[in-house]
Protein backbone atom coordinates (compact mmCIF):
# COMPACT_ATOMS: atom_id res chain seq x y z
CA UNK A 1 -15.82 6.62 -30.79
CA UNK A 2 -13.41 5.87 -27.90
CA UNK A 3 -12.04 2.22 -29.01
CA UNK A 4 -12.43 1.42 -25.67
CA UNK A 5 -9.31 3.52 -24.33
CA UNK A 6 -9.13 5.79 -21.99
CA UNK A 7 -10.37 9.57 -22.87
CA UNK A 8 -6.75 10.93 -22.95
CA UNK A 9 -5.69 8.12 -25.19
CA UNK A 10 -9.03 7.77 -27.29
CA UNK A 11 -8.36 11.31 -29.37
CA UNK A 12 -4.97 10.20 -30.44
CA UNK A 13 -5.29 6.90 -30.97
CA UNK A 14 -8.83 7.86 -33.53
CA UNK A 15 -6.88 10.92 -35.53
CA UNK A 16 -3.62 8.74 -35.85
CA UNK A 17 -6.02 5.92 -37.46
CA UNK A 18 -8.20 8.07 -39.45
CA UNK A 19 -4.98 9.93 -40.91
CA UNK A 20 -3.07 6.13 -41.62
CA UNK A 21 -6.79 5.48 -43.33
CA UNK A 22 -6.62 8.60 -45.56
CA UNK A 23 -2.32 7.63 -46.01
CA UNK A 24 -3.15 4.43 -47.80
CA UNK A 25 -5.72 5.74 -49.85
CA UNK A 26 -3.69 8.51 -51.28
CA UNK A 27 -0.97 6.22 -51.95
CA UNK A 28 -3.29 4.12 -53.87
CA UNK A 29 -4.49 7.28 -55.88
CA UNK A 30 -0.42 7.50 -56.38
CA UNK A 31 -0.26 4.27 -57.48
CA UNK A 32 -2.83 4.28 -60.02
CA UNK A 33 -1.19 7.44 -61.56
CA UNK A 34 2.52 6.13 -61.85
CA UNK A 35 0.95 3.07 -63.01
CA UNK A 36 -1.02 4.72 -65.66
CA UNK A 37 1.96 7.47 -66.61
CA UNK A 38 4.45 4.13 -66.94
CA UNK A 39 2.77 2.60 -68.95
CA UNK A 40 1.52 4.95 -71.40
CA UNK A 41 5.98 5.68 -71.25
CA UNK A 42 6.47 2.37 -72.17
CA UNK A 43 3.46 1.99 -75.14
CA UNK A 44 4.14 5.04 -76.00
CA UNK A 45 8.16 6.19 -75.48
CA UNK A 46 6.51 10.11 -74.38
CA UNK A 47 9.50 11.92 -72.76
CA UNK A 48 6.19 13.58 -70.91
CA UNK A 49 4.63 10.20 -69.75
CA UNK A 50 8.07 9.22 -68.24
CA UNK A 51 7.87 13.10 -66.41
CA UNK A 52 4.66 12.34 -64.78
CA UNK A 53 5.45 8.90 -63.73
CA UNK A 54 8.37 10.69 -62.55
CA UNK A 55 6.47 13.17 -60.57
CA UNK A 56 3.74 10.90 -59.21
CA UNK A 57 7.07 9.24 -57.89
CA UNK A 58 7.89 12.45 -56.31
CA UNK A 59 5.17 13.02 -54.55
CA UNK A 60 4.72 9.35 -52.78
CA UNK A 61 8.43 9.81 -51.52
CA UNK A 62 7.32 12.93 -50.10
CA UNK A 63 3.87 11.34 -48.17
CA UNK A 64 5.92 8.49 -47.15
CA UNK A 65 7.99 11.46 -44.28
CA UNK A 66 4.85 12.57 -43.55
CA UNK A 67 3.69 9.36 -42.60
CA UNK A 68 6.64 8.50 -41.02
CA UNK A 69 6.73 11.92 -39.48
CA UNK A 70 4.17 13.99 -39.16
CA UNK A 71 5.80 17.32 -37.98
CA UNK A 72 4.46 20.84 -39.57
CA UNK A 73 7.13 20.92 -41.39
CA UNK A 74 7.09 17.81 -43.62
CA UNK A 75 3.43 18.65 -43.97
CA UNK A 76 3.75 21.52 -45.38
CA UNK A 77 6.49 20.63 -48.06
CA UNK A 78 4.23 17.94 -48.80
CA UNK A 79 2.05 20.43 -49.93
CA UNK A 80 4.03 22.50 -51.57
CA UNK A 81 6.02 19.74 -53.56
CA UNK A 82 2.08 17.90 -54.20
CA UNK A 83 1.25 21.50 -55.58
CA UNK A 84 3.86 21.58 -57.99
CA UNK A 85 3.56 18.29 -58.94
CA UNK A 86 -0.89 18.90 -59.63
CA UNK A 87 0.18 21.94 -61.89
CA UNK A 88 2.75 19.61 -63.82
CA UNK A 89 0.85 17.06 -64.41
CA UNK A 90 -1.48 19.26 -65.52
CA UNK A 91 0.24 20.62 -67.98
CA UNK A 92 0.99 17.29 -68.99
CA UNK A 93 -2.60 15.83 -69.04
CA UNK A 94 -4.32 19.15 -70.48
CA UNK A 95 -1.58 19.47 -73.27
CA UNK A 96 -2.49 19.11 -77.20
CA UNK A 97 -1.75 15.43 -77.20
CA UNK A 98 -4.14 15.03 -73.16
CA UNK A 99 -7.47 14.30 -75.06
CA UNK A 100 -8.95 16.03 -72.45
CA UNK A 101 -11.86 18.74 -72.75
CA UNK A 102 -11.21 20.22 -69.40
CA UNK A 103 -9.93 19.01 -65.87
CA UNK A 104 -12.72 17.55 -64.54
CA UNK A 105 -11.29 14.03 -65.53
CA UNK A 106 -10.05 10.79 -63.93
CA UNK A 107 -6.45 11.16 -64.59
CA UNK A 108 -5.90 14.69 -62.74
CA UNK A 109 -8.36 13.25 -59.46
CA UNK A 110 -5.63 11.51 -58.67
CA UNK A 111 -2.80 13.81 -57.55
CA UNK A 112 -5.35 15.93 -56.34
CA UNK A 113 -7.23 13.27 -53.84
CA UNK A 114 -3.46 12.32 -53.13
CA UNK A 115 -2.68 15.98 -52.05
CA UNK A 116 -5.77 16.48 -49.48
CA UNK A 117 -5.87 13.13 -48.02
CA UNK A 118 -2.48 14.98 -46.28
CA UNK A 119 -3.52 14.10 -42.54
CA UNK A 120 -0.61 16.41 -41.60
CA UNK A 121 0.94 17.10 -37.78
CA UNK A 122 -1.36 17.36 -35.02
CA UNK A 123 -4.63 15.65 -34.21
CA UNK A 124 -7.82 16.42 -33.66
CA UNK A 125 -10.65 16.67 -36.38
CA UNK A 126 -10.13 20.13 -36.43
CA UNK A 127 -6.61 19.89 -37.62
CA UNK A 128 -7.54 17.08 -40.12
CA UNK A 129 -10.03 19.29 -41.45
CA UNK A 130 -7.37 22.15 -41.80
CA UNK A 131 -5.14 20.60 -43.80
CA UNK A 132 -7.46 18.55 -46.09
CA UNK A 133 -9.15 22.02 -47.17
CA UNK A 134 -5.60 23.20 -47.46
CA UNK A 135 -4.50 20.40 -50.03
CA UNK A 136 -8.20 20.88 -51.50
CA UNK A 137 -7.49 24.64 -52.23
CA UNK A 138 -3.94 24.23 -52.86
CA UNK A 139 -4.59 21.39 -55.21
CA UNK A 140 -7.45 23.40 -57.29
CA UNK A 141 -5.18 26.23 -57.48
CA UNK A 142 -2.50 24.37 -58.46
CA UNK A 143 -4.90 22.66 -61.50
CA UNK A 144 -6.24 26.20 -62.37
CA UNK A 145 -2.53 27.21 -62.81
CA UNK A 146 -1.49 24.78 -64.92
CA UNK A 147 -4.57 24.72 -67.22
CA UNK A 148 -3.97 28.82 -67.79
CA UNK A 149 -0.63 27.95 -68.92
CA UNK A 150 -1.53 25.18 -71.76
CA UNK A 151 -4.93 26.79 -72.15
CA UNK A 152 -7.24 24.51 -71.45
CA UNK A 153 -10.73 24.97 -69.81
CA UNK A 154 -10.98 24.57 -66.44
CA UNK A 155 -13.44 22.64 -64.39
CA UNK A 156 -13.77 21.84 -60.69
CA UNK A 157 -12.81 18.10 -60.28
CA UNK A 158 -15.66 16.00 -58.60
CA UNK A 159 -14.37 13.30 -57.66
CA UNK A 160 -11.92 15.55 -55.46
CA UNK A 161 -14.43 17.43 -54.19
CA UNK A 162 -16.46 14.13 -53.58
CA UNK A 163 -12.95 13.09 -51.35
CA UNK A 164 -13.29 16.07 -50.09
CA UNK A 165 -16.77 15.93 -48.62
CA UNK A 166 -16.16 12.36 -47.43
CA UNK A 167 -13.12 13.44 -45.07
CA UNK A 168 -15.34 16.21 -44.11
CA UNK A 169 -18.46 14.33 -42.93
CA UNK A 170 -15.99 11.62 -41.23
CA UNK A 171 -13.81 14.34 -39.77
CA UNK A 172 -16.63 16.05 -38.19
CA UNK A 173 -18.65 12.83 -37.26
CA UNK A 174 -15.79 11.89 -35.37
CA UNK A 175 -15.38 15.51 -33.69
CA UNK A 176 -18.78 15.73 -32.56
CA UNK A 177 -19.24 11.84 -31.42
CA UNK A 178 -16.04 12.23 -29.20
CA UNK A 179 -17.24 15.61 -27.80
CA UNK A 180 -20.59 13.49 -26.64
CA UNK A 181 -18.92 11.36 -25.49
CA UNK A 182 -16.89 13.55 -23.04
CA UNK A 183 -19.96 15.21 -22.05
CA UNK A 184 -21.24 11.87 -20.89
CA UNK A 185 -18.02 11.13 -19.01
CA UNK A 186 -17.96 14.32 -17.51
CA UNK A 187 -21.22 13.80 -16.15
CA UNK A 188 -20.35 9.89 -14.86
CA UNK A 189 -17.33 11.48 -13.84
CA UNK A 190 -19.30 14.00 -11.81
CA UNK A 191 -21.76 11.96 -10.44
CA UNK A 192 -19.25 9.04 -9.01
CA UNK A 193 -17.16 11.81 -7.48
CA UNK A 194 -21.08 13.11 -5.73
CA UNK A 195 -21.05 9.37 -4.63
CA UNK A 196 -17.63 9.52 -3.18
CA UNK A 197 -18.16 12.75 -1.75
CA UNK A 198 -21.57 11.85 -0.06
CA UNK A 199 -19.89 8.43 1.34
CA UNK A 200 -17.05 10.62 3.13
CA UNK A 201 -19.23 12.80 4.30
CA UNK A 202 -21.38 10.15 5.89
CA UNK A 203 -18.52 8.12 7.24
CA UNK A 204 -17.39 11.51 8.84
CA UNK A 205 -21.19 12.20 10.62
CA UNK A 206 -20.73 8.31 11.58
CA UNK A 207 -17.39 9.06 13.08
CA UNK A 208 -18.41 12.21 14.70
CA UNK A 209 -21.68 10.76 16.13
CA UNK A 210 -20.06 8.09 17.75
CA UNK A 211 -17.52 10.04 18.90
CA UNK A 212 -20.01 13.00 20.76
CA UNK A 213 -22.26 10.27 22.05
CA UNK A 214 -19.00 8.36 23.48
CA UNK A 215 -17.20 11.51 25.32
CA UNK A 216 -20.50 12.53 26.79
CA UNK A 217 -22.09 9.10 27.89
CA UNK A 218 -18.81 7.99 29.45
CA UNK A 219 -18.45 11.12 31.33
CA UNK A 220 -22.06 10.94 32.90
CA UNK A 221 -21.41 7.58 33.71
CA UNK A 222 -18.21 8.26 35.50
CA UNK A 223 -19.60 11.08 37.02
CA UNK A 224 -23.11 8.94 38.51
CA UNK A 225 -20.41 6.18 39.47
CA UNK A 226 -18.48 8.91 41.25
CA UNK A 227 -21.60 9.56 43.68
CA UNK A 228 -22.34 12.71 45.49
CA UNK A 229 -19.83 14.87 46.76
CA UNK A 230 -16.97 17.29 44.77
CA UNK A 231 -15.82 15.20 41.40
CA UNK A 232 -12.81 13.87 41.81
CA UNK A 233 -9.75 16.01 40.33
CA UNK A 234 -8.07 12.86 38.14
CA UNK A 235 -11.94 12.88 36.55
CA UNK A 236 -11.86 16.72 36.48
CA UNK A 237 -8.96 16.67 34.44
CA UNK A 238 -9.68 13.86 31.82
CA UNK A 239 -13.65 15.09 31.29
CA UNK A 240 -11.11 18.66 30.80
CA UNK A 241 -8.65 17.13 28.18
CA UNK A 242 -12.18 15.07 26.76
CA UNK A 243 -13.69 18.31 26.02
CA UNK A 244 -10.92 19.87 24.40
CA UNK A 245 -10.97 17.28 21.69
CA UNK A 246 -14.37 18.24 20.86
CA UNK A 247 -13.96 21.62 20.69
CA UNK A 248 -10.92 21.22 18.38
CA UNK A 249 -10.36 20.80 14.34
CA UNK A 250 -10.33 17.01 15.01
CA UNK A 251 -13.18 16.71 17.30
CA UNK A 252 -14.42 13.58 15.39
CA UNK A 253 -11.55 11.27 14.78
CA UNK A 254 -10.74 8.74 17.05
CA UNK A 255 -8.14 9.35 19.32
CA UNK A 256 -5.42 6.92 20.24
CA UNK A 257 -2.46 8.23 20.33
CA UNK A 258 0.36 7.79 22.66
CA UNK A 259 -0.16 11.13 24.23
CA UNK A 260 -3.14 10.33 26.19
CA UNK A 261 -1.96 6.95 27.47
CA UNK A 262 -0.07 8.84 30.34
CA UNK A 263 -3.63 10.18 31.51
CA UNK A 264 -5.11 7.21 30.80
CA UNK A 265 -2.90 5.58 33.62
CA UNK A 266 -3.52 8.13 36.05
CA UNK A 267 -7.54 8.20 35.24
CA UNK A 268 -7.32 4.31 35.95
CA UNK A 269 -5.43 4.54 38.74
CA UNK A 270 -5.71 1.55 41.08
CA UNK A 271 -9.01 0.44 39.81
CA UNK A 272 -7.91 -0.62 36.52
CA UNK A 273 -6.92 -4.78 37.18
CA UNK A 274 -3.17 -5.44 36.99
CA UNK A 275 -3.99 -8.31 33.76
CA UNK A 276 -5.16 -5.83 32.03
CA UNK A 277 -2.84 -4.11 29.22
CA UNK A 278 -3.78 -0.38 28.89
CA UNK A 279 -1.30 0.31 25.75
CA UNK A 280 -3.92 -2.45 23.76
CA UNK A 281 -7.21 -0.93 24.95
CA UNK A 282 -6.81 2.50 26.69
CA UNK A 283 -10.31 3.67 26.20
CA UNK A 284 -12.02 0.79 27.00
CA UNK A 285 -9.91 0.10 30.14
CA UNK A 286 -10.38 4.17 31.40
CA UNK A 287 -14.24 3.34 30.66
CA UNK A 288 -14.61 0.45 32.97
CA UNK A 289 -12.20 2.25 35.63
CA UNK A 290 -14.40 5.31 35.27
CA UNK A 291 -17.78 3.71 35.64
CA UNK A 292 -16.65 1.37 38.70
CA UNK A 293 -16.80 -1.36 36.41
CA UNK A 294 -14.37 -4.34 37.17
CA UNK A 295 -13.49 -6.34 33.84
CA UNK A 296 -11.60 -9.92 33.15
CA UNK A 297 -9.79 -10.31 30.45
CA UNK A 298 -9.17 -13.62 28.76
CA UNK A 299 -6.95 -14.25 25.74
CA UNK A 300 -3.94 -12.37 24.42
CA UNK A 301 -4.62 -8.38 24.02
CA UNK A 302 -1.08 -8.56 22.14
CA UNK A 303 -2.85 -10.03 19.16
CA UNK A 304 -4.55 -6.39 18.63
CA UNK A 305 -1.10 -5.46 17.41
CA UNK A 306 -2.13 -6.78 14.26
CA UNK A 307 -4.45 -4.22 13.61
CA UNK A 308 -3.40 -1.02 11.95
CA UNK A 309 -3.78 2.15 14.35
CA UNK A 310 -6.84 3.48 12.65
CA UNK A 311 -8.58 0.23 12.95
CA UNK A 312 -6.83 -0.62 16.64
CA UNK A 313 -8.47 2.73 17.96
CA UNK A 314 -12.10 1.92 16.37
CA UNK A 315 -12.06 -1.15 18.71
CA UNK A 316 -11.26 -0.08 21.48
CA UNK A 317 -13.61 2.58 21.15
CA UNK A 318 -16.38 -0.29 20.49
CA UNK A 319 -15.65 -2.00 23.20
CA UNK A 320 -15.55 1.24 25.78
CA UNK A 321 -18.94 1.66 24.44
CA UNK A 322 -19.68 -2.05 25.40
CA UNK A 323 -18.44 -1.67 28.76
CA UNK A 324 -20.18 1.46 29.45
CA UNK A 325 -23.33 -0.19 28.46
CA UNK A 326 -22.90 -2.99 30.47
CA UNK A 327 -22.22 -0.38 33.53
CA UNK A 328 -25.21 1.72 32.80
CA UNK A 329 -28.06 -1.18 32.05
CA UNK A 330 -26.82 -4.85 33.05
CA UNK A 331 -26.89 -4.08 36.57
CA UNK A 332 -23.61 -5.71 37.48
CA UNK A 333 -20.18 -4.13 38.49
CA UNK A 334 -18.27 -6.94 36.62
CA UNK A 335 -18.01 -8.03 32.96
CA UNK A 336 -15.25 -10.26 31.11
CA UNK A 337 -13.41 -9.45 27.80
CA UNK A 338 -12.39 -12.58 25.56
CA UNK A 339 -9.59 -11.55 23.01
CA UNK A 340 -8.30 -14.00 19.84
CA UNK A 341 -6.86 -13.99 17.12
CA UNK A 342 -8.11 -16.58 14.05
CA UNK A 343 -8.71 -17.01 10.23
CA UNK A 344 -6.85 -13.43 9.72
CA UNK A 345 -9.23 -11.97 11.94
CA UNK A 346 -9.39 -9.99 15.61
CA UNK A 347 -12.08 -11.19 17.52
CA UNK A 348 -12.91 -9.29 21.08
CA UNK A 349 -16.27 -10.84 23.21
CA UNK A 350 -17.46 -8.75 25.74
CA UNK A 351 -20.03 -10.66 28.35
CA UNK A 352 -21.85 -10.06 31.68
CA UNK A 353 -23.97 -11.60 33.54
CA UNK A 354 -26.41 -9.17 34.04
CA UNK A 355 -30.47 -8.30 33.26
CA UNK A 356 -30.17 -8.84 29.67
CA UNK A 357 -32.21 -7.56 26.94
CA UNK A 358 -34.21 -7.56 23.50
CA UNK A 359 -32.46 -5.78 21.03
CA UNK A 360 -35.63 -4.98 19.13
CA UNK A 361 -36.93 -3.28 21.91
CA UNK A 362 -34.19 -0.96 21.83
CA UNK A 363 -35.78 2.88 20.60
CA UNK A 364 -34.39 4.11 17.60
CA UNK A 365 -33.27 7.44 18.99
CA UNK A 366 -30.74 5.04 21.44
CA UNK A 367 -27.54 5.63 18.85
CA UNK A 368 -24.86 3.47 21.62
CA UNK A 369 -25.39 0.04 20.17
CA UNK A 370 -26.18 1.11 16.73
CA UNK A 371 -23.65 3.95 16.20
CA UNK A 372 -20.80 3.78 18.44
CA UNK A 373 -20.58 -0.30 18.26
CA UNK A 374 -22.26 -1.50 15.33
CA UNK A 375 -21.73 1.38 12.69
CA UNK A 376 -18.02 1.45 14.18
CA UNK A 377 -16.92 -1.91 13.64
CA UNK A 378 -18.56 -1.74 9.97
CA UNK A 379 -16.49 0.88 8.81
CA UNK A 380 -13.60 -1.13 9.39
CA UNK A 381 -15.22 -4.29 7.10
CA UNK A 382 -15.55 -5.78 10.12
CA UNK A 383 -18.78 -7.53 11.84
CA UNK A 384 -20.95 -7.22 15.35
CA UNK A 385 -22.93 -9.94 16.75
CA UNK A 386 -24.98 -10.18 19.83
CA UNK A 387 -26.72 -12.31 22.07
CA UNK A 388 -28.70 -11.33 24.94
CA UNK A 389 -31.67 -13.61 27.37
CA UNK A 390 -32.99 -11.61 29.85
CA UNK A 391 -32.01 -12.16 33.22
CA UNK A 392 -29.10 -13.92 32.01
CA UNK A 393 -26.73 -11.90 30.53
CA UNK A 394 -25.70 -10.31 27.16
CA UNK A 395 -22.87 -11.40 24.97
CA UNK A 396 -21.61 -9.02 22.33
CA UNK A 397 -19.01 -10.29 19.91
CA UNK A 398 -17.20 -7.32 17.68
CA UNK A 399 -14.41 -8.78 14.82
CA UNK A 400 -12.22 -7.15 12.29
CA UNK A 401 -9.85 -8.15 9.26
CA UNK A 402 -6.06 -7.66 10.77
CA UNK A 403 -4.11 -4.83 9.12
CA UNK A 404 -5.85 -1.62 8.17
CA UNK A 405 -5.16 1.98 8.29
């Protein structure tokens, strides 16, 4: 039993209402008994019937602080003061004039179903359970007492101990429902963080497949577009810096940073055209430049500001792999990038003109289009589309919701 609140809240929020519960059923066991003492005071003119009504008074003043404020303390006096008050009434009840042939009666339930019905500081059905078998012993105790000292017979009270049992079954009901019902949270609990787990852990074998399978692809393209001959020492260096992002802690992130746009310049050198803006797509410009492959760009690449830097840096990296793709299989040396900005959304087309192909025919073991592009993009909520004829060219459209990371 949860009543729909959080776990935290749930234990609370059940003892506080199961202890209000027992609150107004000992006041009504109050009730009944200063009803009964006043008016056998007022048919009667007993200096003892006006005691007990007295008494029962008492003793509701007393459970109204605990109510109010349910510290150890009040609790406690409670049952003290509710002690006293059992024994006197006793006394009263088991006297010559009582009627009574021991205390397993009606009138002397009452005090006593008052007393255990406690609910006392704390929560929990534990605690509940503590001090109702405190109130239950006191209370006995308290009627054993006072019988000895009219003597009377005692006899344990049923309907107290029938009070008794019922706050004992609920108590423990309650205990052991809620306990279950952790259990089975814990294990939801468990299970969604598995899920969350196993979805980071395949966005970050994504991440790092795309990432190995771009370094290494655009380096043997550079280095087959380079020709025969010692590599050049601008493409030394970059494969250099390249490698030691692999063999770092952050091998497979995507790196975008400032820091490498420097290089990125130098790598690009006089190939890279003088429309194109290598601050919006450094990767995808040192690509081309690497692989001998001249690009056009169309549009506004100041609309990728838009993009947050995580997001900014997945693009680019699509659209390197793009252009790499285009150098290694189109058969052209030229290819044109379309930027835009619509409907909240990036849009970059890359295009050639060049042998074209059927992406079904593409072997499942090929991870450029499907990985580096595709999977990319996706990550990001964003979208790939392509269209390719052979012999006439292939047209690859990548798009992504501004903002992000």
């Amino acid at each position: 039993m949860t009543l729909g609140l959080p776990g935290h809240l749930a234990r609370d929020s059940m003892s506080r209402s199961l202890a209000t519960a027992g609150h107004f059923a000992a006041f009504t066991c109050l009730a009944a008994a200063a009803t009964v003492a006043f008016t056998s005071a007022v048919m009667f003119g007993d200096i003892d019937d006006w005691a007990a009504f007295v008494l029962t008074l008492a003793m509701a003043v007393f459970l109204v602080g605990v109510t109010m404020v349910p510290t150890v303390t009040l609790t406690v006096v409670y049952l003290v003061v509710g002690a006293a008050v059992v024994c006197s009434l006793t006394v009263i009840v088991m006297g010559p004039d009582g009627g009574f042939a021991n205390t397993n009666n009606a009138i002397s339930a009452l005090p006593l179903i008052a007393l255990l019905l406690v609910g006392g500081a704390g929560s929990g059905s534990v605690t509940a359970l503590i001090w109702a078998a405190l109130g239950y012993g006191l209370g006995e105790a308290a009627t054993f007492l006072g019988v000895a000292l009219v003597g009377g017979a005692y006899a344990p009270n049923l309907a107290a101990a029938a009070a008794f049992g019922l706050v004992v079954v609920v108590r423990t009901f309650d205990g052991l429902s809620r306990r279950s019902d952790t259990r089975h949270k814990a294990g939801l609990h468990r299970a969604s963080q598995q899920s969350h787990e196993l979805e980071i852990r395949h966005d970050y074998e994504l991440r790092a497949t795309a990432r190995l399978h771009d370094t290494a692809l655009s380096h043997l393209v550079a280095i087959a577009a380079a020709g025969s001959g010692p590599v050049d020492e601008r493409l030394r260096v970059g494969i250099r810096q390249d490698l030691g992002l692999i063999v770092g802690r952050d091998w497979a992130t995507d790196h975008a940073e400032t820091d490498g746009r420097d290089d990125l310049r130098v790598r690009v050198g006089a190939r890279a055209p003088a429309s194109v803006d290598v601050e919006r797509l450094p990767h995808a410009v040192a690509a081309a430049a690497n692989a001998g492959l001249e690009i056009r760009v169309t549009g506004d690449l100041a609309v990728l500001g838009v993009l947050g830097p995580r997001r900014a840096a997945a693009l680019d990296a699509a659209v390197a792999q793009c252009l790499i793709n285009v150098a290694r299989h189109a058969g052209v040396d030229e290819a044109e990038v379309a930027v835009g900005l619509g409907g909240g959304e990036v849009t970059v087309a890359v295009m050639d003109s060049g042998v074209g192909f059927d992406e079904r025919e593409v072997p499942q073991d090929r991870i450029g289009l499907r990985t580096s592009i595709r999977a990319r993009i996706e990550q990001e909520q964003g979208a790939v589309r392509l269209w390719s004829t052979k012999g006439i060219g292939t047209t690859i459209v990548l798009t992504v919701p501004e903002g992000g990371e």
